[in-house]
C-alpha atoms as a PDB file:
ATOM      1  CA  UNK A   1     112.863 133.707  99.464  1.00  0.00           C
ATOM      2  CA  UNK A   2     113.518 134.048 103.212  1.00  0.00           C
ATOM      3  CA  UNK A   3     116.646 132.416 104.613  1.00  0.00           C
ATOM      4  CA  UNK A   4     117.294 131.745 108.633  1.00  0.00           C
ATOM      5  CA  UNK A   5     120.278 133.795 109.680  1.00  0.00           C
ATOM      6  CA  UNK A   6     120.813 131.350 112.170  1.00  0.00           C
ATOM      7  CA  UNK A   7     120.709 127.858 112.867  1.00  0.00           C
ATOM      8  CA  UNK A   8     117.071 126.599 114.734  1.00  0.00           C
ATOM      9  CA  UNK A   9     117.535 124.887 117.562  1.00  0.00           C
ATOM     10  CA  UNK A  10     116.271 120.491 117.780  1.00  0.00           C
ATOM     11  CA  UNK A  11     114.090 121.866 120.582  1.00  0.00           C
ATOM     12  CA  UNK A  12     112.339 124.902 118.692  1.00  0.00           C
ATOM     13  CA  UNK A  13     112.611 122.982 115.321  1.00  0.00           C
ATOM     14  CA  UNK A  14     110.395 119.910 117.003  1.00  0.00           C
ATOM     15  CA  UNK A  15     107.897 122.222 118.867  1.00  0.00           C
ATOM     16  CA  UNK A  16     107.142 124.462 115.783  1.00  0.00           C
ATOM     17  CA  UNK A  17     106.824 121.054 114.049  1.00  0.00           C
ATOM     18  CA  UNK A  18     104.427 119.768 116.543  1.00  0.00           C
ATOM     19  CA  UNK A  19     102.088 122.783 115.742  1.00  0.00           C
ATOM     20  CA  UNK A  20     100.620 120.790 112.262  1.00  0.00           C
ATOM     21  CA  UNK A  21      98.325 118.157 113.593  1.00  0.00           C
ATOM     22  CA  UNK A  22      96.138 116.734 111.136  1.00  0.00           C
ATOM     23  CA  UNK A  23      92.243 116.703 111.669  1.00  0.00           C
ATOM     24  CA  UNK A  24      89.795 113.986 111.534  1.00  0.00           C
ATOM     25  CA  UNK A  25      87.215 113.544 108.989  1.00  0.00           C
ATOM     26  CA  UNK A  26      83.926 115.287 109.711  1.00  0.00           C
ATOM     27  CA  UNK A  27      80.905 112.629 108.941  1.00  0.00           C
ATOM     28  CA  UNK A  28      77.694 113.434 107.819  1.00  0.00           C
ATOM     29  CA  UNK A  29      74.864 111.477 108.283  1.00  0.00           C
ATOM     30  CA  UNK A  30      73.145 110.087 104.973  1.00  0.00           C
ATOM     31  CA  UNK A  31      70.271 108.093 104.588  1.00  0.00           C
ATOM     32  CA  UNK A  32      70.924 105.039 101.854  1.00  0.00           C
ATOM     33  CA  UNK A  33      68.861 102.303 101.228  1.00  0.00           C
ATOM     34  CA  UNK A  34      66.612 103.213 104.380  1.00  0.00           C
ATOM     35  CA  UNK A  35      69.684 102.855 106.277  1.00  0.00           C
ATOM     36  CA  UNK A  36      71.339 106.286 108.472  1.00  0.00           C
ATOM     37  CA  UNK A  37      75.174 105.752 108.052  1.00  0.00           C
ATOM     38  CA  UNK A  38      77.840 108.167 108.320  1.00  0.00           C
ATOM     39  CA  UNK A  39      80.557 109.070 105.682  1.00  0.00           C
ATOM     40  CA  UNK A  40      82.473 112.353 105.014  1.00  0.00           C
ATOM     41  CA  UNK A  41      81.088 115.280 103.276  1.00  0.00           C
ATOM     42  CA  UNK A  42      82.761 114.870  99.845  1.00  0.00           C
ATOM     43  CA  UNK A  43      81.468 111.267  99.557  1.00  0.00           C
ATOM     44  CA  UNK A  44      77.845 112.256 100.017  1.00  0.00           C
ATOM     45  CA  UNK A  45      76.721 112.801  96.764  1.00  0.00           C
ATOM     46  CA  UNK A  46      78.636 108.890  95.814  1.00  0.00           C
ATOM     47  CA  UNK A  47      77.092 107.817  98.883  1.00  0.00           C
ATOM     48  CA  UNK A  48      73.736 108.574  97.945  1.00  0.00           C
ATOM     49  CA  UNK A  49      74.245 107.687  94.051  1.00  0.00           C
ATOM     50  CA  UNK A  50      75.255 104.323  95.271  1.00  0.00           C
ATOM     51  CA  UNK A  51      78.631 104.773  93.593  1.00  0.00           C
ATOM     52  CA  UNK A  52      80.364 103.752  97.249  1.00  0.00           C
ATOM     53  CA  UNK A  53      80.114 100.679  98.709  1.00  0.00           C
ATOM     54  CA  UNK A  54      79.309 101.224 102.556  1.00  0.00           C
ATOM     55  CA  UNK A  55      79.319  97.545 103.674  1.00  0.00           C
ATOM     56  CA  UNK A  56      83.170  97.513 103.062  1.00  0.00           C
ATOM     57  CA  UNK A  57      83.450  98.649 106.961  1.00  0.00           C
END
């Protein structure tokens, strides 16, 4: 396993840390019950099965 040689600096520590930004949720459009509503891709399938409940929102 690598190990630093040297301590990281706060300022290079927080800026490397700042890289990871988490992405919002691509939505697909569905049609259920005659209705076009938007969920994400891995819910589709439930969506259209009627296994999620959409009026929740």
């Amino acid at each position: 396993m690598a190990v630093p040689k040297r301590r990281m600096s706060r300022a290079n520590t927080r800026s490397r840390r700042a890289q990871w930004k988490a992405e919002a949720t691509g939505l697909v459009g569905v049609n259920v019950a005659g209705q076009q509503r938007k969920v994400p891709r891995r819910l589709l399938k439930a969506a259209r099965l009627g296994l999620v409940d959409l009026d929740k929102r």
